[in-house]
PDB file of N, CA and C in Angstrom:
ATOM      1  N   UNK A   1      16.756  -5.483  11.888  1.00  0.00           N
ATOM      2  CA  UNK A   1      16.925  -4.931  10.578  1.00  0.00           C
ATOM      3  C   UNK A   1      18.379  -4.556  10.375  1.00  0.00           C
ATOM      4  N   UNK A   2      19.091  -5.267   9.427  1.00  0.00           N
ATOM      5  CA  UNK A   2      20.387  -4.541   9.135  1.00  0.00           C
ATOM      6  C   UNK A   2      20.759  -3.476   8.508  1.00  0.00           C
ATOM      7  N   UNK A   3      19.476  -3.433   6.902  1.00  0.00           N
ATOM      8  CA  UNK A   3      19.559  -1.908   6.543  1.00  0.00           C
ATOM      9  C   UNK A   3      18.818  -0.643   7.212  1.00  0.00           C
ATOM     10  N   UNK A   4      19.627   0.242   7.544  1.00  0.00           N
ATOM     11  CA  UNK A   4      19.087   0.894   8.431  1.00  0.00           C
ATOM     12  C   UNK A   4      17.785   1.970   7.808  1.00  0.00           C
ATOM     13  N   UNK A   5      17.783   1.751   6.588  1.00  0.00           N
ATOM     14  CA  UNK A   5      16.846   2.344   5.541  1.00  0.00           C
ATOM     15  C   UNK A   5      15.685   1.725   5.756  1.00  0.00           C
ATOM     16  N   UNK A   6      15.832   0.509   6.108  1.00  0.00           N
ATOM     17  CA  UNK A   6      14.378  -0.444   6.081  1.00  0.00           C
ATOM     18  C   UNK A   6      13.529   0.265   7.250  1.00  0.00           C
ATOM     19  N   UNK A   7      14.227   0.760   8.064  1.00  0.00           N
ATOM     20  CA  UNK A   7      12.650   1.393   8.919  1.00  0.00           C
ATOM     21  C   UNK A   7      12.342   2.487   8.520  1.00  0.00           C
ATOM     22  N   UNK A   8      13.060   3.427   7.744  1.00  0.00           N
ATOM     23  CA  UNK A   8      12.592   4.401   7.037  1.00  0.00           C
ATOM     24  C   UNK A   8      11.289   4.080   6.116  1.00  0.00           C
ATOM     25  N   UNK A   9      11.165   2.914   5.610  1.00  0.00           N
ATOM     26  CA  UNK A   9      10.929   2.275   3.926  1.00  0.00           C
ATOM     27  C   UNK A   9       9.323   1.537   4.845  1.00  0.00           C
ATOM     28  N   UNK A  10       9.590   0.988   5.948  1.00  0.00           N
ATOM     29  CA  UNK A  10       8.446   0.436   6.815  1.00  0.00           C
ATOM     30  C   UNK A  10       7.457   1.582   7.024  1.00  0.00           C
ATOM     31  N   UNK A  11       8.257   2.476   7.713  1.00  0.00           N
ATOM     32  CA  UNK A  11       7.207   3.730   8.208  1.00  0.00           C
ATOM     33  C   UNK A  11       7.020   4.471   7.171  1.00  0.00           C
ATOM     34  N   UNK A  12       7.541   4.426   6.112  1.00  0.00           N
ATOM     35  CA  UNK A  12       6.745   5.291   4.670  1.00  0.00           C
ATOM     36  C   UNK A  12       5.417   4.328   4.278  1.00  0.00           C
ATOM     37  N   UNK A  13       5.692   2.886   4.376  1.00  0.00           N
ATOM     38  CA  UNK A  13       4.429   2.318   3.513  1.00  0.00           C
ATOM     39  C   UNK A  13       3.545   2.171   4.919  1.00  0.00           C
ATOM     40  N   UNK A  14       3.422   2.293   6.585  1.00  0.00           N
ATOM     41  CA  UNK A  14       2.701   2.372   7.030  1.00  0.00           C
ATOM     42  C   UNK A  14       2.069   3.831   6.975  1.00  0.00           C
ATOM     43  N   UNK A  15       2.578   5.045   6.791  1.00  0.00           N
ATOM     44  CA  UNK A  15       1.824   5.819   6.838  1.00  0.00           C
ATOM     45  C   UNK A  15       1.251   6.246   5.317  1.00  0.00           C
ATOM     46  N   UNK A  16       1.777   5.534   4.711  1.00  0.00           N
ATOM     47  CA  UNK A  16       0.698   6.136   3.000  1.00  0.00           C
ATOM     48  C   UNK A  16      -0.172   5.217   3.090  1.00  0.00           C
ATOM     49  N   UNK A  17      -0.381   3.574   3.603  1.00  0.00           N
ATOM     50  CA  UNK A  17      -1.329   3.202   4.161  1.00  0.00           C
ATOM     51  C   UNK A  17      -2.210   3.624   4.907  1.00  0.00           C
ATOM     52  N   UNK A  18      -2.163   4.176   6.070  1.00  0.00           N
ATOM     53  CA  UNK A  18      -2.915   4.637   6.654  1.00  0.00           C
ATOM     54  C   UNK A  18      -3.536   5.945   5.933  1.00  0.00           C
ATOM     55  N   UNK A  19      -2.697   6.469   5.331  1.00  0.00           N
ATOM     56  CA  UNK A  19      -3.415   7.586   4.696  1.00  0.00           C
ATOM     57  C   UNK A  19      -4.281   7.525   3.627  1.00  0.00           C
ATOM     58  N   UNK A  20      -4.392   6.234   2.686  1.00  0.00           N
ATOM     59  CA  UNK A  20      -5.366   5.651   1.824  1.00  0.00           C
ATOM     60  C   UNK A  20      -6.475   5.213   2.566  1.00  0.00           C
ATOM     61  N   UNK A  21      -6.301   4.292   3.801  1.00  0.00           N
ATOM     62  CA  UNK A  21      -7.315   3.969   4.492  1.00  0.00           C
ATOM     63  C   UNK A  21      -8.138   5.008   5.061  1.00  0.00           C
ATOM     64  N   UNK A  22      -7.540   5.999   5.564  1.00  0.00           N
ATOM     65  CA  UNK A  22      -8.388   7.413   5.900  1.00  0.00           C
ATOM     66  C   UNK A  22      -8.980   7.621   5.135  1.00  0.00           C
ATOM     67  N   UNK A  23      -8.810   8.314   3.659  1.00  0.00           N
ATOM     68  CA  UNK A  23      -9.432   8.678   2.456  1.00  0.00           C
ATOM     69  C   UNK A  23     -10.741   7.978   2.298  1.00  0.00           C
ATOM     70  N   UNK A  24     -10.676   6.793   2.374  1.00  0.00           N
ATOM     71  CA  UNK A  24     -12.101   6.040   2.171  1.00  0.00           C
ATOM     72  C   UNK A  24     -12.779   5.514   3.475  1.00  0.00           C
ATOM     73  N   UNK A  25     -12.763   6.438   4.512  1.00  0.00           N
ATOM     74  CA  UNK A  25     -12.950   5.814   5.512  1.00  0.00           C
ATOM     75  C   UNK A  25     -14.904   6.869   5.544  1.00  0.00           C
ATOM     76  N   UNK A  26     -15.737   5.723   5.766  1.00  0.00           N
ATOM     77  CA  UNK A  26     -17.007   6.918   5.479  1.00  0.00           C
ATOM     78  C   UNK A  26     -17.827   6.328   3.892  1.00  0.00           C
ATOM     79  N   UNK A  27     -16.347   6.062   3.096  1.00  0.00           N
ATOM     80  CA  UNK A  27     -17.138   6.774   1.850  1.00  0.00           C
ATOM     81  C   UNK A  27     -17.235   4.994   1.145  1.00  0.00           C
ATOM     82  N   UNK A  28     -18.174   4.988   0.328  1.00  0.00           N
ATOM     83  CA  UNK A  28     -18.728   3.649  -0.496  1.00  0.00           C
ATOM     84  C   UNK A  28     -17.972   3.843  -1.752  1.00  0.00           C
ATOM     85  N   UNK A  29     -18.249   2.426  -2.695  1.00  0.00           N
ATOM     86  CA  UNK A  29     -17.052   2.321  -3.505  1.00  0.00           C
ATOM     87  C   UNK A  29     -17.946   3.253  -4.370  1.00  0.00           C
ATOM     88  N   UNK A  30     -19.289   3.700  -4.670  1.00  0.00           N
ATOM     89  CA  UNK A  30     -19.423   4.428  -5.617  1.00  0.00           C
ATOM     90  C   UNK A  30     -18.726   5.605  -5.590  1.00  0.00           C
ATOM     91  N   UNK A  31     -18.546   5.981  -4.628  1.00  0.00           N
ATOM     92  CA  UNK A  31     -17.700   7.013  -4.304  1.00  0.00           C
ATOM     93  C   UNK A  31     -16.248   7.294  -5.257  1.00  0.00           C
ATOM     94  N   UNK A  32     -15.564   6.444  -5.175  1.00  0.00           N
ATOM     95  CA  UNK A  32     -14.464   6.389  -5.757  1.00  0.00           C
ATOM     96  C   UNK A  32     -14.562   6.172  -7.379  1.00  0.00           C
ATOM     97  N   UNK A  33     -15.531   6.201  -8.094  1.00  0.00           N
ATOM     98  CA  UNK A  33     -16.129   6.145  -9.331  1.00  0.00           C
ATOM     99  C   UNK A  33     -16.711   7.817  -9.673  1.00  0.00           C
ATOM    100  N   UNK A  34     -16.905   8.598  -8.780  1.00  0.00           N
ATOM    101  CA  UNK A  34     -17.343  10.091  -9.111  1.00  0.00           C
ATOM    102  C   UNK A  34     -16.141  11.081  -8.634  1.00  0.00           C
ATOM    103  N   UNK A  35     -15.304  10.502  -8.394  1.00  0.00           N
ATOM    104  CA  UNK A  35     -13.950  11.206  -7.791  1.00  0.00           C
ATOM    105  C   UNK A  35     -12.965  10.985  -8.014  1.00  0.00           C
ATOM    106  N   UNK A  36     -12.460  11.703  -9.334  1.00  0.00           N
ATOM    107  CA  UNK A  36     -11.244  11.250  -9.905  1.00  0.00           C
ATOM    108  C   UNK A  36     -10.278  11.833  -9.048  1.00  0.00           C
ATOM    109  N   UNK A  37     -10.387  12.906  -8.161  1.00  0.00           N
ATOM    110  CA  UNK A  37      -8.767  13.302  -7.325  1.00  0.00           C
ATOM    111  C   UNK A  37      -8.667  12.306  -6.540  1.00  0.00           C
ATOM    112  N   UNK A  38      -9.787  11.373  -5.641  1.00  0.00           N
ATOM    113  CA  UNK A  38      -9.573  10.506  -4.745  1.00  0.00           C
ATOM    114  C   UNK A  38      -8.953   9.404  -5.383  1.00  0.00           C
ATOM    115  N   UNK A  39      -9.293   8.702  -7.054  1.00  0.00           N
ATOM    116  CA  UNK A  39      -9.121   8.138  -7.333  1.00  0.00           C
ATOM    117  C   UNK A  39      -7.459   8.395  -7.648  1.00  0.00           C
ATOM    118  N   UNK A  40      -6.821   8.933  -8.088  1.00  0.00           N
ATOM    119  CA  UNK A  40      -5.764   9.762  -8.244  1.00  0.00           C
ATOM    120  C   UNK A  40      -4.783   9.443  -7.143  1.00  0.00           C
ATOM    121  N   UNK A  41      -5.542  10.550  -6.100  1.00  0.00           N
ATOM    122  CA  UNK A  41      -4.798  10.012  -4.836  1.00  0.00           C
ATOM    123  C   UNK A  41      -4.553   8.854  -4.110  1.00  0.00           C
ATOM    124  N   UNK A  42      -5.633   7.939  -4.623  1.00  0.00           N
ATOM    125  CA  UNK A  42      -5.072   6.746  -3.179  1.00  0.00           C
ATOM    126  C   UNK A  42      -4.378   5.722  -4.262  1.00  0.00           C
ATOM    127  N   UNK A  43      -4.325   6.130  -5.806  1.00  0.00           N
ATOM    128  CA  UNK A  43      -3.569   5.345  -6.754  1.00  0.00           C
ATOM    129  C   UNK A  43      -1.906   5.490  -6.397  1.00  0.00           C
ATOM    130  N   UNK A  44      -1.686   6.646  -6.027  1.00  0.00           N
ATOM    131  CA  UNK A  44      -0.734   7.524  -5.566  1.00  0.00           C
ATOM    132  C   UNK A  44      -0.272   6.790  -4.638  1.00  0.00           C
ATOM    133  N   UNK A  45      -0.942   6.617  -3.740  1.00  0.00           N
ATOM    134  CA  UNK A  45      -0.588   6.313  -2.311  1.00  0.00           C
ATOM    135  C   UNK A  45       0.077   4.862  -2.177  1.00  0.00           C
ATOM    136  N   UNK A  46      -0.865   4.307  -3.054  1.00  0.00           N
ATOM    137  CA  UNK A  46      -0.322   2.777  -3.259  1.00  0.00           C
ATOM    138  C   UNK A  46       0.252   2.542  -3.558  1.00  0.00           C
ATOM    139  N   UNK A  47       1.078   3.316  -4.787  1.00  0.00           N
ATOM    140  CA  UNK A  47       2.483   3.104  -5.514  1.00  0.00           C
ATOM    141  C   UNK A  47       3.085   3.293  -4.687  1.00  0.00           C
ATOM    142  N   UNK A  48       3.072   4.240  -3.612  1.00  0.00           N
ATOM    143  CA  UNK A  48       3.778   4.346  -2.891  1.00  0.00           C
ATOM    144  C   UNK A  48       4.866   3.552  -1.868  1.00  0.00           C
ATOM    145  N   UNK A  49       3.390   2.847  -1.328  1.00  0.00           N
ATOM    146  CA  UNK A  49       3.733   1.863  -0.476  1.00  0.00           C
ATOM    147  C   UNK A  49       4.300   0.431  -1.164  1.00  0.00           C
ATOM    148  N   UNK A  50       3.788   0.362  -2.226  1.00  0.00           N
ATOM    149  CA  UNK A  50       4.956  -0.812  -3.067  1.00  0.00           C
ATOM    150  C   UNK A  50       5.949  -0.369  -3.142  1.00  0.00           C
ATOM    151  N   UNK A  51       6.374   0.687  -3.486  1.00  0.00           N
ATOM    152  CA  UNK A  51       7.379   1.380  -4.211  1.00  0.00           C
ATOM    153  C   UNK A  51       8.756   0.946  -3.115  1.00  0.00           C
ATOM    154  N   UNK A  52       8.183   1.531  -1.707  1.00  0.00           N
ATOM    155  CA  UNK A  52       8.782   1.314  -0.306  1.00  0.00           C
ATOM    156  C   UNK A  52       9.019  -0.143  -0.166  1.00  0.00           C
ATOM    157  N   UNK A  53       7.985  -0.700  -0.399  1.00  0.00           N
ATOM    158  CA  UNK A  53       8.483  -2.264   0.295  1.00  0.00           C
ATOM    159  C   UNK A  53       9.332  -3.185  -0.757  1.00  0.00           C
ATOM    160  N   UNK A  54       9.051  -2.793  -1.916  1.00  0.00           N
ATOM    161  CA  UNK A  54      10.110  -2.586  -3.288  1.00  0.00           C
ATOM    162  C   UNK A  54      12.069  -2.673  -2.770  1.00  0.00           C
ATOM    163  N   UNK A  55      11.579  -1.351  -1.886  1.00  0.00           N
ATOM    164  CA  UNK A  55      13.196  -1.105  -1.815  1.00  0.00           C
ATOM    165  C   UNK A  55      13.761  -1.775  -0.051  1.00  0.00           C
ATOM    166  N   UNK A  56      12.660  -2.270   0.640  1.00  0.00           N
ATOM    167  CA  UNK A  56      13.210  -3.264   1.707  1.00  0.00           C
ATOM    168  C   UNK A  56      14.086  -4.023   1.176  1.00  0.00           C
ATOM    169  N   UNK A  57      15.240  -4.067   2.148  1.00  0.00           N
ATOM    170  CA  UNK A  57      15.613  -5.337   1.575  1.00  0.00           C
ATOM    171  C   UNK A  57      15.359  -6.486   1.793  1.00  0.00           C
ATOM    172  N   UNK A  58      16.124  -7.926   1.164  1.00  0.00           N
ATOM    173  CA  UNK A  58      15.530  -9.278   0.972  1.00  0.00           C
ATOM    174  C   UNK A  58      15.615  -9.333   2.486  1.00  0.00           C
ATOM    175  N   UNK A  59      16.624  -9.460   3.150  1.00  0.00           N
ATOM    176  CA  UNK A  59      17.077  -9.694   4.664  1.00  0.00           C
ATOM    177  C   UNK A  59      15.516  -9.290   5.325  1.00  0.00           C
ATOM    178  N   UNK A  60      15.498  -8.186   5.305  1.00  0.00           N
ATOM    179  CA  UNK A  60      14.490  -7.456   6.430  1.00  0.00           C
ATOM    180  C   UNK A  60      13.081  -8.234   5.521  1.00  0.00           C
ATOM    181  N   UNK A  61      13.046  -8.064   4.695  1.00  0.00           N
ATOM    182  CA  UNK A  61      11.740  -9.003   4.099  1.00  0.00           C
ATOM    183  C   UNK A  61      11.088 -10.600   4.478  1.00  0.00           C
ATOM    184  N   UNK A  62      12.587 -11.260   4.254  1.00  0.00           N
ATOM    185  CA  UNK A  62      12.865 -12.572   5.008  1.00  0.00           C
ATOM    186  C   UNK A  62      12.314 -12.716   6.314  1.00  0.00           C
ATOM    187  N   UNK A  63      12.894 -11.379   7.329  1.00  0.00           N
ATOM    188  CA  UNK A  63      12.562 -11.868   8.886  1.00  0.00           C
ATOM    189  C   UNK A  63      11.072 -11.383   9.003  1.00  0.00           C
ATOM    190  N   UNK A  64      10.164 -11.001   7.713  1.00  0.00           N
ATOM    191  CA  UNK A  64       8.850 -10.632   8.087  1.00  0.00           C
ATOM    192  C   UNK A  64       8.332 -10.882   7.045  1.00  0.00           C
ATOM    193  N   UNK A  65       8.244 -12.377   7.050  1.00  0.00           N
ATOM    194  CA  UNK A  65       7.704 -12.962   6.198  1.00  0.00           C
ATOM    195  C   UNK A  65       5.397 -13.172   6.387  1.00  0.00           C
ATOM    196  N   UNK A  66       5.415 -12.479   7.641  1.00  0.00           N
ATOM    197  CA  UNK A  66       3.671 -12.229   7.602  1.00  0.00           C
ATOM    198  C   UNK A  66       3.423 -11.114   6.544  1.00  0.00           C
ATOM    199  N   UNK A  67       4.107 -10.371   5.873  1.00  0.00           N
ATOM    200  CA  UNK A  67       4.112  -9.234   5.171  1.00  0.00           C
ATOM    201  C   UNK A  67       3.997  -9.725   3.581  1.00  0.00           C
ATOM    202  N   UNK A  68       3.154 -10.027   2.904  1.00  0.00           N
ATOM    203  CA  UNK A  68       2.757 -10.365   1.341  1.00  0.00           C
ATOM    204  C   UNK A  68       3.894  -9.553   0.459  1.00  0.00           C
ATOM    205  N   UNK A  69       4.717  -9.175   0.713  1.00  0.00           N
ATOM    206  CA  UNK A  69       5.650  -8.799  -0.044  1.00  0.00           C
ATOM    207  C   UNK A  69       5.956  -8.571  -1.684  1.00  0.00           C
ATOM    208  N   UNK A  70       5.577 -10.146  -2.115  1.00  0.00           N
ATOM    209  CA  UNK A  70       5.154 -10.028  -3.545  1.00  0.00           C
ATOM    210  C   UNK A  70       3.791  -9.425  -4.070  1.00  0.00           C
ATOM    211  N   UNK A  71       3.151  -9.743  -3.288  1.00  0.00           N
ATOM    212  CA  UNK A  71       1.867  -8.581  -3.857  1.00  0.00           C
ATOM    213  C   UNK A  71       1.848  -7.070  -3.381  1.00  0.00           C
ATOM    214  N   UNK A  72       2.644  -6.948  -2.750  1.00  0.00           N
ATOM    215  CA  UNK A  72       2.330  -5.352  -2.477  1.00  0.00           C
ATOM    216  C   UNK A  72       3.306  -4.806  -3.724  1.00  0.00           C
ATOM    217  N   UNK A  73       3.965  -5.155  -4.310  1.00  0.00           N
ATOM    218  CA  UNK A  73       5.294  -4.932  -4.557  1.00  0.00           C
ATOM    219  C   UNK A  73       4.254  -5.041  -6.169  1.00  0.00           C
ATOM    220  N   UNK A  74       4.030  -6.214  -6.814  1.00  0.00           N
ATOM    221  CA  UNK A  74       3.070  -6.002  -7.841  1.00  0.00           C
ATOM    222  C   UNK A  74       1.942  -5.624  -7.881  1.00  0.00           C
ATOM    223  N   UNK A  75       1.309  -5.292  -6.784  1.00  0.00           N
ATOM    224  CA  UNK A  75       0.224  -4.058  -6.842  1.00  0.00           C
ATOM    225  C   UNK A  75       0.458  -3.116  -7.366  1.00  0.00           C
ATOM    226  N   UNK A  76       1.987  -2.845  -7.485  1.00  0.00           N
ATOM    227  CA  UNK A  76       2.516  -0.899  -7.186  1.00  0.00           C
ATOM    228  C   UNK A  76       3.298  -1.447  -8.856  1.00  0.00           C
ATOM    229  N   UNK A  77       3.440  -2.632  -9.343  1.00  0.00           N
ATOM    230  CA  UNK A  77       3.756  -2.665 -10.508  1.00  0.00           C
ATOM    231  C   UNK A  77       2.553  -2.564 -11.383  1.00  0.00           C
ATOM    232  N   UNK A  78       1.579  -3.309 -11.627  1.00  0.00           N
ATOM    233  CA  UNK A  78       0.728  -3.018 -12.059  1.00  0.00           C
ATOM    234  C   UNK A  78      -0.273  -1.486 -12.299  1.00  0.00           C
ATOM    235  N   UNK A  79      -0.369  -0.979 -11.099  1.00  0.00           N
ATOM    236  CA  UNK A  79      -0.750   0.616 -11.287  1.00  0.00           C
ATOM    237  C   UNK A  79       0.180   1.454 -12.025  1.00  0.00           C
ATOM    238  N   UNK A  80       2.010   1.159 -11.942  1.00  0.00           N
ATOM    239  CA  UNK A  80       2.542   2.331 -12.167  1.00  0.00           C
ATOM    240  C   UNK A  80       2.858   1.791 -14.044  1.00  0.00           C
ATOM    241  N   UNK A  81       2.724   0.558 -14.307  1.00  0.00           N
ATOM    242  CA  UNK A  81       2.594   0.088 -15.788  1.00  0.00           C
ATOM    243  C   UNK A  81       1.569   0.085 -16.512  1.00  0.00           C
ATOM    244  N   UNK A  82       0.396  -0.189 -15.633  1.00  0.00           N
ATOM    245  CA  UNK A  82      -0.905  -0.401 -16.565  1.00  0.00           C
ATOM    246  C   UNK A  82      -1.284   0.581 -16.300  1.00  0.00           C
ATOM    247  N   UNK A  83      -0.780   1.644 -16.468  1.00  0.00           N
ATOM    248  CA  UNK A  83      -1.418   3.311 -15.637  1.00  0.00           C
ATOM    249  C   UNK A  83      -2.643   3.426 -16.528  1.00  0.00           C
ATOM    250  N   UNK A  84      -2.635   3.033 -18.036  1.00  0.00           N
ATOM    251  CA  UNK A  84      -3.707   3.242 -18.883  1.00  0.00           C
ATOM    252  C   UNK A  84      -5.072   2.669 -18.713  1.00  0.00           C
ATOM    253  N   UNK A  85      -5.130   1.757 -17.221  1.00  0.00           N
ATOM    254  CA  UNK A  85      -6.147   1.232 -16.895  1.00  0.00           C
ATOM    255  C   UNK A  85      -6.496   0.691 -15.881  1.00  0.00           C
ATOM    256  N   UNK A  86      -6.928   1.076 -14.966  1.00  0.00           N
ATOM    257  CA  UNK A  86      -7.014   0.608 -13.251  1.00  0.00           C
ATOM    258  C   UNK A  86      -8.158  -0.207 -13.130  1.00  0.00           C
ATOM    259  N   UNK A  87      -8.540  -0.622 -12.501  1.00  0.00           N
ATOM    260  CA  UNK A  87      -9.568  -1.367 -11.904  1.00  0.00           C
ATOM    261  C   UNK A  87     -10.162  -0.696 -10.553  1.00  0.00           C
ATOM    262  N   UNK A  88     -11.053  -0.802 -10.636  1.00  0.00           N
ATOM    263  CA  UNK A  88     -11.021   0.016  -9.360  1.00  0.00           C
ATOM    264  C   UNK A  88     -12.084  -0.451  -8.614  1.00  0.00           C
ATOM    265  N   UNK A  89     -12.675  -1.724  -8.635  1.00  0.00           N
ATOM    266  CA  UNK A  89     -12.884  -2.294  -8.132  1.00  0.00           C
ATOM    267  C   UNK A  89     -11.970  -3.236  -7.385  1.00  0.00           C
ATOM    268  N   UNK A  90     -10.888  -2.924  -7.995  1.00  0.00           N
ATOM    269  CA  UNK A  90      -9.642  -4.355  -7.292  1.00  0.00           C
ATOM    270  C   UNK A  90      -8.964  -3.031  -6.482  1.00  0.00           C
ATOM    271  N   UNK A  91      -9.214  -1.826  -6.918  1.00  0.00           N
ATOM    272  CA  UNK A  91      -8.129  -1.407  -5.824  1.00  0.00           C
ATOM    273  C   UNK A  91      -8.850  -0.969  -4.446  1.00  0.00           C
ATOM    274  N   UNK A  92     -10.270  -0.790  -5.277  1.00  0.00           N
ATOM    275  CA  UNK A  92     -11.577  -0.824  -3.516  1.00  0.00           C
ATOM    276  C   UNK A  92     -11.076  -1.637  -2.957  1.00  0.00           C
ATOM    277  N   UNK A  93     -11.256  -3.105  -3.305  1.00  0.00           N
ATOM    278  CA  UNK A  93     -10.846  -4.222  -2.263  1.00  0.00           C
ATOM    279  C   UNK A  93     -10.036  -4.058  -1.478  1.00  0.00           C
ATOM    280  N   UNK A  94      -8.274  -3.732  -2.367  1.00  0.00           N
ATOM    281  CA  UNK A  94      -7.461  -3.316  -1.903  1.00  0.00           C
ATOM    282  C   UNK A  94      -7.340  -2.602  -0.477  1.00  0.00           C
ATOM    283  N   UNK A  95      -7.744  -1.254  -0.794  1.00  0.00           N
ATOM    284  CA  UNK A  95      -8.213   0.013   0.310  1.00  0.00           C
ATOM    285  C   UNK A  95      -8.924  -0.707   1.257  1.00  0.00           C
ATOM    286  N   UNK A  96     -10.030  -1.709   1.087  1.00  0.00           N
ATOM    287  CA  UNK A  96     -10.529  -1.948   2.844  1.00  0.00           C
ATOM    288  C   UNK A  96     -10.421  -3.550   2.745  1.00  0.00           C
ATOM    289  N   UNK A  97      -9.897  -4.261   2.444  1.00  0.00           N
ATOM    290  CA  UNK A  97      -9.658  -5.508   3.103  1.00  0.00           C
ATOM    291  C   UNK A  97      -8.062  -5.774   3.028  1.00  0.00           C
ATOM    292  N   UNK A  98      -7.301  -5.465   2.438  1.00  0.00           N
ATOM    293  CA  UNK A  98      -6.062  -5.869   1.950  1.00  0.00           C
ATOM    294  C   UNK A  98      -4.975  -4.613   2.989  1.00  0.00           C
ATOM    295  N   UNK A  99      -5.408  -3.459   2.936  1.00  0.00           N
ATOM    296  CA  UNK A  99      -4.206  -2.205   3.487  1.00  0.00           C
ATOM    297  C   UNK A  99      -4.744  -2.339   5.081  1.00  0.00           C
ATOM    298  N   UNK A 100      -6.211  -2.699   5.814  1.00  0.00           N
ATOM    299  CA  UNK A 100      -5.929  -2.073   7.218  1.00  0.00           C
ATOM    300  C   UNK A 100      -5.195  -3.925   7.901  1.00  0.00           C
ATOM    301  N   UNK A 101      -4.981  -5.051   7.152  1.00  0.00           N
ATOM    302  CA  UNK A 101      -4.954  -5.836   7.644  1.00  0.00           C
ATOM    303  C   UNK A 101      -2.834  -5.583   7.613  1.00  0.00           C
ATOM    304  N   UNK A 102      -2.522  -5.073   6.090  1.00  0.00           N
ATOM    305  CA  UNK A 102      -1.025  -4.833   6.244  1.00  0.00           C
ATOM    306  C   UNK A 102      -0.852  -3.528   7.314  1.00  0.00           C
ATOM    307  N   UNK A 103      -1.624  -2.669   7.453  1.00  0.00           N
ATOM    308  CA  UNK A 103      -1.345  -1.303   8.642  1.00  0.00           C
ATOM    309  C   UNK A 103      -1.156  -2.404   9.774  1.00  0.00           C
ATOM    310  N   UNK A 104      -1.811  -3.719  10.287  1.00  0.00           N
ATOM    311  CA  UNK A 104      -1.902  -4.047  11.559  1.00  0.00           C
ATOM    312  C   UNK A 104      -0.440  -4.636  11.530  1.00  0.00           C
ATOM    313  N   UNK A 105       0.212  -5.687  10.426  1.00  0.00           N
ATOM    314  CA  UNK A 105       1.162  -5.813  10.581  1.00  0.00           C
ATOM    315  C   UNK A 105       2.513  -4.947  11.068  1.00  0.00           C
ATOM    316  N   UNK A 106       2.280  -3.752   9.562  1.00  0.00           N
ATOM    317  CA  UNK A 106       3.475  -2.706   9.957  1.00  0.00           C
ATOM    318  C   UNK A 106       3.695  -2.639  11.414  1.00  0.00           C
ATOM    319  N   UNK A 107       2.282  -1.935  12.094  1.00  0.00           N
ATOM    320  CA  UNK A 107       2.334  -1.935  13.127  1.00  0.00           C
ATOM    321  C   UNK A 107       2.971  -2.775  14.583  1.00  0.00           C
ATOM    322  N   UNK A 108       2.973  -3.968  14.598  1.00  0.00           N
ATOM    323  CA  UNK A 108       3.833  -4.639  15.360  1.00  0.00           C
ATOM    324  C   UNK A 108       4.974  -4.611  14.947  1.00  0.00           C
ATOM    325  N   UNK A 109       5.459  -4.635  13.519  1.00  0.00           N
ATOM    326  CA  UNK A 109       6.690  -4.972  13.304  1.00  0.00           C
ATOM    327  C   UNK A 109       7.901  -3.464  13.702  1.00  0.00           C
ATOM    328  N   UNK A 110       7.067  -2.283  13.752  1.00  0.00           N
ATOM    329  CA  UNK A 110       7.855  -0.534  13.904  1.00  0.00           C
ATOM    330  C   UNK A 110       7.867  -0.893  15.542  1.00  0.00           C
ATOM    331  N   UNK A 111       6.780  -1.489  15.911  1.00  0.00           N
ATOM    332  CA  UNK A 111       7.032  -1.245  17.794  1.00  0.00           C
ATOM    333  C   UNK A 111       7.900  -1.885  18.460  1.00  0.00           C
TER     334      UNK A 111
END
């Protein structure tokens, strides 16, 4: 990594990942339909982690190219533009098929 920010920017979107994946860990998607703070929060969380991989740079992006980059990046556009309307069935998906498979990446790539 040349910017030395980029592992800052890695370990922010692995741990707001992991911390969305916690949140629903247990709980069914009806769940997230009777719980607007959860819903709230892991909307939160996700911007987050776009937001971060947003500000990787191209370089460090380039050499980790297993990392979907453009979709994490318009995930976190879409929530923080279409705020007037989520899906939340796309962001269930999100939360358990899409974030513990990017946590496994982060993960090799911080060690």
């Amino acid at each position: 990594m040349s910017d030395p920010k980029d592992a800052v920017r890695l370990r922010h979107m692995l741990d707001h990942a992991r911390e969305a994946v916690s949140l629903v860990a247990g709980k069914e998607r009806g769940d997230l339909d009777a719980d607007r703070v959860l819903q709230l929060a892991l909307v939160r969380l996700i911007e987050i982690v776009g937001e971060a991989a947003r500000q990787v740079s191209a370089e460090t992006q380039s050499q980790h190219p297993q990392i979907p980059w453009p979709q994490v990046i318009s995930t976190r556009n879409r929530l923080v533009h279409g705020y007037d309307f989520v899906d939340y069935d796309i962001l269930w998906e999100t939360l358990t098929d899409d974030l513990p498979a990017l946590i496994a990446q982060l993960e090799q790539i911080i060690q």
